[in-house]
N, C-alpha and C. Protein backbone atom coordinates (compact mmCIF):
# COMPACT_ATOMS: atom_id res chain seq x y z
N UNK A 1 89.48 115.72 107.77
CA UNK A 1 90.23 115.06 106.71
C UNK A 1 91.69 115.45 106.84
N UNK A 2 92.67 114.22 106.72
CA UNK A 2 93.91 114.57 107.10
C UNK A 2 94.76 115.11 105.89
N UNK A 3 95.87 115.76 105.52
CA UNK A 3 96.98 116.91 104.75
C UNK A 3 97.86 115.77 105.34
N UNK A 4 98.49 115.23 103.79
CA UNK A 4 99.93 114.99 104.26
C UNK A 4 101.23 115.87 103.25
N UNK A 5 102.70 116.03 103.32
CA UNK A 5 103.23 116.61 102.72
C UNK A 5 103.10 117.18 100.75
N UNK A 6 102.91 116.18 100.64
CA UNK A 6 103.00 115.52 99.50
C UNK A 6 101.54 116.42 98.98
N UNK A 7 100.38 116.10 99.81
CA UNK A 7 99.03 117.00 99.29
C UNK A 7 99.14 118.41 99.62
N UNK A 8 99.81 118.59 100.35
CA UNK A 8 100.24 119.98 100.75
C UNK A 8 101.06 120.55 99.51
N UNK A 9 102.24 120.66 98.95
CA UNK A 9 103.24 120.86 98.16
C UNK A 9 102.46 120.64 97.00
N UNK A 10 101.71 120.00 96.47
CA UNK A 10 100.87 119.80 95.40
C UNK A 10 99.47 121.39 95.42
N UNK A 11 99.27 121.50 97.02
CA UNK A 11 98.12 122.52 97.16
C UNK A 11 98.90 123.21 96.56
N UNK A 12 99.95 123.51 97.05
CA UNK A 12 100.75 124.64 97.51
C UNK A 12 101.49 125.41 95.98
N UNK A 13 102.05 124.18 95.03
CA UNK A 13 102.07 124.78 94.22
C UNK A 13 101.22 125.06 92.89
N UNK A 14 99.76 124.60 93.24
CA UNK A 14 98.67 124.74 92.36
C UNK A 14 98.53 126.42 92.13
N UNK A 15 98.15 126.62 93.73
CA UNK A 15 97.36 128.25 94.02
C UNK A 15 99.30 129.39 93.86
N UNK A 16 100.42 128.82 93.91
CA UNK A 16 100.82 129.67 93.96
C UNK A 16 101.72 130.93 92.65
N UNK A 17 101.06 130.17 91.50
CA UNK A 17 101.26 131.28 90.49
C UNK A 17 99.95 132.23 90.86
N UNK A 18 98.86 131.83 91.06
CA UNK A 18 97.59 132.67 91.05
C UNK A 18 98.11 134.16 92.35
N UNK A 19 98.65 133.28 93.07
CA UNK A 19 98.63 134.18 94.42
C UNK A 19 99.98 135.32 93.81
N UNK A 20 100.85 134.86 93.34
CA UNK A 20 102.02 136.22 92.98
C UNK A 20 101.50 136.97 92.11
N UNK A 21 100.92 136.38 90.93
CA UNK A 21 100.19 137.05 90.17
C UNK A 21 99.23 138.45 90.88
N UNK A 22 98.63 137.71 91.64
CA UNK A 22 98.08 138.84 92.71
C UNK A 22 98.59 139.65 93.49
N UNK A 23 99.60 139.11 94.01
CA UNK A 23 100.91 140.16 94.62
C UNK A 23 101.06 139.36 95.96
N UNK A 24 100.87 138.13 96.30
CA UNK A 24 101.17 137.56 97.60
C UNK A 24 101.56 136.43 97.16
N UNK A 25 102.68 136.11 98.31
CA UNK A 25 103.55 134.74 98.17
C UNK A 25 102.91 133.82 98.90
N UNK A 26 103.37 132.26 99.43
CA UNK A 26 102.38 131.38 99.89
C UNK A 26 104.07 130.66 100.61
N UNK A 27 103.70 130.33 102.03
CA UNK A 27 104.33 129.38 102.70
C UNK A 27 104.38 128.24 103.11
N UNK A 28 104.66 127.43 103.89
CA UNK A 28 103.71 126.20 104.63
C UNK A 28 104.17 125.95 105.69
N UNK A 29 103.29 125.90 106.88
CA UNK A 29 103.99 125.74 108.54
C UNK A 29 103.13 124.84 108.93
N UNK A 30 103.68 124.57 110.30
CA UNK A 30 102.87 123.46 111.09
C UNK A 30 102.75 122.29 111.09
N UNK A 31 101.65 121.31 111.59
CA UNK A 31 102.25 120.31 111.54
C UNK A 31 102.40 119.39 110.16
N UNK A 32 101.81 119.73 108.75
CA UNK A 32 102.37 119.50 107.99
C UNK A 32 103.76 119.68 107.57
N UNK A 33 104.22 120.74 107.80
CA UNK A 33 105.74 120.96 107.39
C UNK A 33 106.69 119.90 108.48
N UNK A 34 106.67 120.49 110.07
CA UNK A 34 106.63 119.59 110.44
C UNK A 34 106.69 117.99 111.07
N UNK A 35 105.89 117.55 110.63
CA UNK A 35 105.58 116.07 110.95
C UNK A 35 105.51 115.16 109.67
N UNK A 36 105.21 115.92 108.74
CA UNK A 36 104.44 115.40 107.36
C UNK A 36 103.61 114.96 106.99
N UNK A 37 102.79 115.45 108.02
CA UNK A 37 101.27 114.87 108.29
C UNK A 37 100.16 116.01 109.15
N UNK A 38 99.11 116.20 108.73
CA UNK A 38 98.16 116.25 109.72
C UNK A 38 96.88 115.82 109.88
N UNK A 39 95.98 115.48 110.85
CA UNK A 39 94.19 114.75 111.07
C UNK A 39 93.58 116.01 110.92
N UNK A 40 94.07 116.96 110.81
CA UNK A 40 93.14 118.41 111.07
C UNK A 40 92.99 119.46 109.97
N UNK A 41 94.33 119.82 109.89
CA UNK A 41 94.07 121.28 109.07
C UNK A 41 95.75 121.26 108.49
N UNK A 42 95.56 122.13 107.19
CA UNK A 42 96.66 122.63 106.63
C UNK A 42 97.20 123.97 106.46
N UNK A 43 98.17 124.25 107.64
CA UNK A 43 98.36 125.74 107.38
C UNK A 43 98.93 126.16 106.86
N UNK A 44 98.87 127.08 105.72
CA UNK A 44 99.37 127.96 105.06
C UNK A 44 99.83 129.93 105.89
N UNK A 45 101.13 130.46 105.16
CA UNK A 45 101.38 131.35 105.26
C UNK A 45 101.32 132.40 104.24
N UNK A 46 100.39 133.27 104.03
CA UNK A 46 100.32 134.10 102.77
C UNK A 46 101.00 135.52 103.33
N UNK A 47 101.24 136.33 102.54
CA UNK A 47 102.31 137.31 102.76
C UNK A 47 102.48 138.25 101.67
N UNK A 48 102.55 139.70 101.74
CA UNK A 48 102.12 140.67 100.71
C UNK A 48 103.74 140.49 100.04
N UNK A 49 104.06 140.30 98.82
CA UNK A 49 105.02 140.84 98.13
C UNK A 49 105.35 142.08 97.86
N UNK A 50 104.79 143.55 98.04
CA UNK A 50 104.74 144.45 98.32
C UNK A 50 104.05 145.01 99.92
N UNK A 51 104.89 145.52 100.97
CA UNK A 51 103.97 145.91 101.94
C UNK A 51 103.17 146.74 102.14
N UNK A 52 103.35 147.45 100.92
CA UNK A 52 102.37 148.63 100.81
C UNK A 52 101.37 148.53 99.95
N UNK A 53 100.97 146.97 99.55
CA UNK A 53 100.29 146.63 98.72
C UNK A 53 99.58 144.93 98.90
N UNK A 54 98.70 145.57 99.87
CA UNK A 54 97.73 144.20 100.54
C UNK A 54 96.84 143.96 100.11
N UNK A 55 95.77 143.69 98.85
CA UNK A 55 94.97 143.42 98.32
C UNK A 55 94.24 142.36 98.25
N UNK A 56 93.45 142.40 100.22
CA UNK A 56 93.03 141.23 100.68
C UNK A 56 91.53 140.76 99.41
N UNK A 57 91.18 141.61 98.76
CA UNK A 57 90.07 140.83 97.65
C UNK A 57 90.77 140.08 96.68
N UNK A 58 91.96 140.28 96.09
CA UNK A 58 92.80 139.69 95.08
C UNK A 58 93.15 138.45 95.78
N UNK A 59 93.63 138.20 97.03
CA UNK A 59 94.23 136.84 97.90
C UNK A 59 92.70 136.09 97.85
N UNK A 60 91.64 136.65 98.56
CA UNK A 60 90.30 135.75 98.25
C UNK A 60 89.61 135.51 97.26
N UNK A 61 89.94 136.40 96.17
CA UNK A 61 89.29 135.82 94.91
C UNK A 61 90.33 134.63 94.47
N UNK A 62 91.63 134.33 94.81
CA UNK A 62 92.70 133.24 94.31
C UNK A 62 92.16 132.08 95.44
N UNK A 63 91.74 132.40 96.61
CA UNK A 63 91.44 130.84 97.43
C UNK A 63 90.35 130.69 97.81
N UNK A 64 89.42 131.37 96.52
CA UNK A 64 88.05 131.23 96.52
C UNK A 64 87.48 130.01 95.70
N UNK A 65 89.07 129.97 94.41
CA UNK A 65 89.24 128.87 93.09
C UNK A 65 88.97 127.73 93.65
N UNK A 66 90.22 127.52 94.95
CA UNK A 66 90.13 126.38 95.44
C UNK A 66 89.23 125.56 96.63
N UNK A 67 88.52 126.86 97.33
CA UNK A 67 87.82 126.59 99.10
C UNK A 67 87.11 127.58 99.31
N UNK A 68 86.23 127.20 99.85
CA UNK A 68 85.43 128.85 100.41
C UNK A 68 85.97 128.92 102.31
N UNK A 69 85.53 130.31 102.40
CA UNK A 69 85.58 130.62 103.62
C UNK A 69 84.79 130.43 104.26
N UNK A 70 85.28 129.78 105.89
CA UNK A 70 84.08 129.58 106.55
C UNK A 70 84.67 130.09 107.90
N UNK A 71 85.59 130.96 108.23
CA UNK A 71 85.76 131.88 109.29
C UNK A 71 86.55 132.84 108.99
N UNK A 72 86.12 134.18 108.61
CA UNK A 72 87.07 135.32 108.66
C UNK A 72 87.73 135.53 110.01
N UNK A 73 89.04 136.24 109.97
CA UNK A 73 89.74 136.89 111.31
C UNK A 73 88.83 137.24 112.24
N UNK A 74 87.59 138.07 112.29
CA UNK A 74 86.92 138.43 113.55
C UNK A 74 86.33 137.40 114.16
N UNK A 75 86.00 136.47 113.18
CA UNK A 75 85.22 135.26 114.39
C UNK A 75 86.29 133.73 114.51
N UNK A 76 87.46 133.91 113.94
CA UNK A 76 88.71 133.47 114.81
C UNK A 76 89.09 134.05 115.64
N UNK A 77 88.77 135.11 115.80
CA UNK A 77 89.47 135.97 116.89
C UNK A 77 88.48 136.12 117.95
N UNK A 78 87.13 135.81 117.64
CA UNK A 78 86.15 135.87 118.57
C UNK A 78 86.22 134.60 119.44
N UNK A 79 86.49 133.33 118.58
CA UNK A 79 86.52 131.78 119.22
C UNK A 79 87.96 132.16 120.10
N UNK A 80 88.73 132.66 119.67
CA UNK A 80 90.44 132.45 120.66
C UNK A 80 89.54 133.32 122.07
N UNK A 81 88.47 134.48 122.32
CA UNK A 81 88.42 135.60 122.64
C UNK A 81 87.63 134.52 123.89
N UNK A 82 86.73 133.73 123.41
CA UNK A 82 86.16 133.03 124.22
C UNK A 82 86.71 132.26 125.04
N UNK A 83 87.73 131.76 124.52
CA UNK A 83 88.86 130.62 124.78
C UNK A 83 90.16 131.58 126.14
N UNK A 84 89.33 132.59 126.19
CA UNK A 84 90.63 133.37 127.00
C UNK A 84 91.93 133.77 126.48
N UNK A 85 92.08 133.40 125.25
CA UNK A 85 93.20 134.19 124.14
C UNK A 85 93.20 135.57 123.81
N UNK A 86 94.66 135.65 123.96
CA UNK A 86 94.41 137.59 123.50
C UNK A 86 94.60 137.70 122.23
N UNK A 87 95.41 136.63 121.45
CA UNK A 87 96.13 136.34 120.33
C UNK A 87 95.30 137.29 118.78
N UNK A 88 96.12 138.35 118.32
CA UNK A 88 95.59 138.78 117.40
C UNK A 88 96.44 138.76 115.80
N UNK A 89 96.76 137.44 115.49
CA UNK A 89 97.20 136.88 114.10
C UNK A 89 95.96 136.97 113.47
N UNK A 90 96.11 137.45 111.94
CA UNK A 90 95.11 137.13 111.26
C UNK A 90 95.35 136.17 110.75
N UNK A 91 94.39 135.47 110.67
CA UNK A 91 94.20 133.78 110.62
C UNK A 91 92.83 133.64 109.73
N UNK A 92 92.19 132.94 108.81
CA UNK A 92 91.02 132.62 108.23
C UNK A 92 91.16 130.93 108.17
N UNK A 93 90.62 130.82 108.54
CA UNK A 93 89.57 129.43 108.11
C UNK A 93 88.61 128.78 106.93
N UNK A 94 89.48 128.02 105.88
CA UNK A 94 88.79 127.70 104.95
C UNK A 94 88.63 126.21 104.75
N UNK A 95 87.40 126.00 103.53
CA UNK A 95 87.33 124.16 103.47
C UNK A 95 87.44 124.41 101.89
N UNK A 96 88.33 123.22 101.72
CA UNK A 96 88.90 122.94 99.87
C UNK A 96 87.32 121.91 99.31
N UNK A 97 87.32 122.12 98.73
CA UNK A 97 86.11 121.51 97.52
C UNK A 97 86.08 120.38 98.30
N UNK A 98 87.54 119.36 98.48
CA UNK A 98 87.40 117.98 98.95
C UNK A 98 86.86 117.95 100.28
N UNK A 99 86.95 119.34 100.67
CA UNK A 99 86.37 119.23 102.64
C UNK A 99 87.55 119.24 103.55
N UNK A 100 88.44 119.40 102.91
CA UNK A 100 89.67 119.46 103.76
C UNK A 100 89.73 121.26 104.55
N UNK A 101 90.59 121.04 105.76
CA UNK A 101 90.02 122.49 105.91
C UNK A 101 91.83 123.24 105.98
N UNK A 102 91.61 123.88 105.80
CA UNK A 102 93.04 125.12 105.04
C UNK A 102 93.07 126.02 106.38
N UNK A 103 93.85 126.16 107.12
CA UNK A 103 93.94 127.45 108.21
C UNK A 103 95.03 128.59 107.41
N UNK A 104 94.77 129.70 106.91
CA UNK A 104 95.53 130.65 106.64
C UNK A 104 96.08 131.70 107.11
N UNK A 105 97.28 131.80 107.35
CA UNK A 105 97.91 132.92 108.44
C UNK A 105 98.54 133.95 107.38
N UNK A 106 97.45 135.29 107.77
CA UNK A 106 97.87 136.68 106.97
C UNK A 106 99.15 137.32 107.31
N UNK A 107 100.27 137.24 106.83
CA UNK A 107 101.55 138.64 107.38
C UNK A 107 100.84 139.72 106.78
N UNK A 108 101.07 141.03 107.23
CA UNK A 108 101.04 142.30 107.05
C UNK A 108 102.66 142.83 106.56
């Protein structure tokens, strides 16, 4: 299911009182930002507002509201691993209620 700007910026500012509230900010990259469009996925950038204060259960209980998870970092990192990638971004993989699927890129 395709993300265009417009559904993006609408995601984007739904989840993002929930997410500061929690202590992480929310970005948007790729080819939504972009192109203003994508057939695939919508990536988001989440990011600790404190660095000494990463409270990866507080970020998944906020984009749990909207999508569940259906790939944590180790088995993104296992598919790149297969793929001959060394690439170690934490990255999760989620699908929104509508089935749309959310790629999320963790800063540390």
């Amino acid at each position: 299911m395709s993300w265009d700007i417009i559904e993006a910026c609408a995601f984007i500012r739904c989840i993002e009182p929930a997410l500061l509230e929690a202590g992480w900010g929310v970005g948007l990259t790729g080819s939504v930002l972009i192109h203003g469009y994508s057939r695939n996925d919508l990536d988001i950038i989440v990011y600790p507002q404190d660095k000494n204060s990463q409270d990866m259960e507080k970020l998944h209980q906020v984009l749990s509201v909207v999508a569940e998870l259906k790939a944590d970092t180790t088995k993104v990192r296992a598919v790149w691993s297969r793929r001959g990638s060394k690439d170690t971004k934490r990255v999760q993989v989620w699908r929104t209620e509508s089935g749309k699927k959310l790629d999320v890129f963790i800063l540390e």
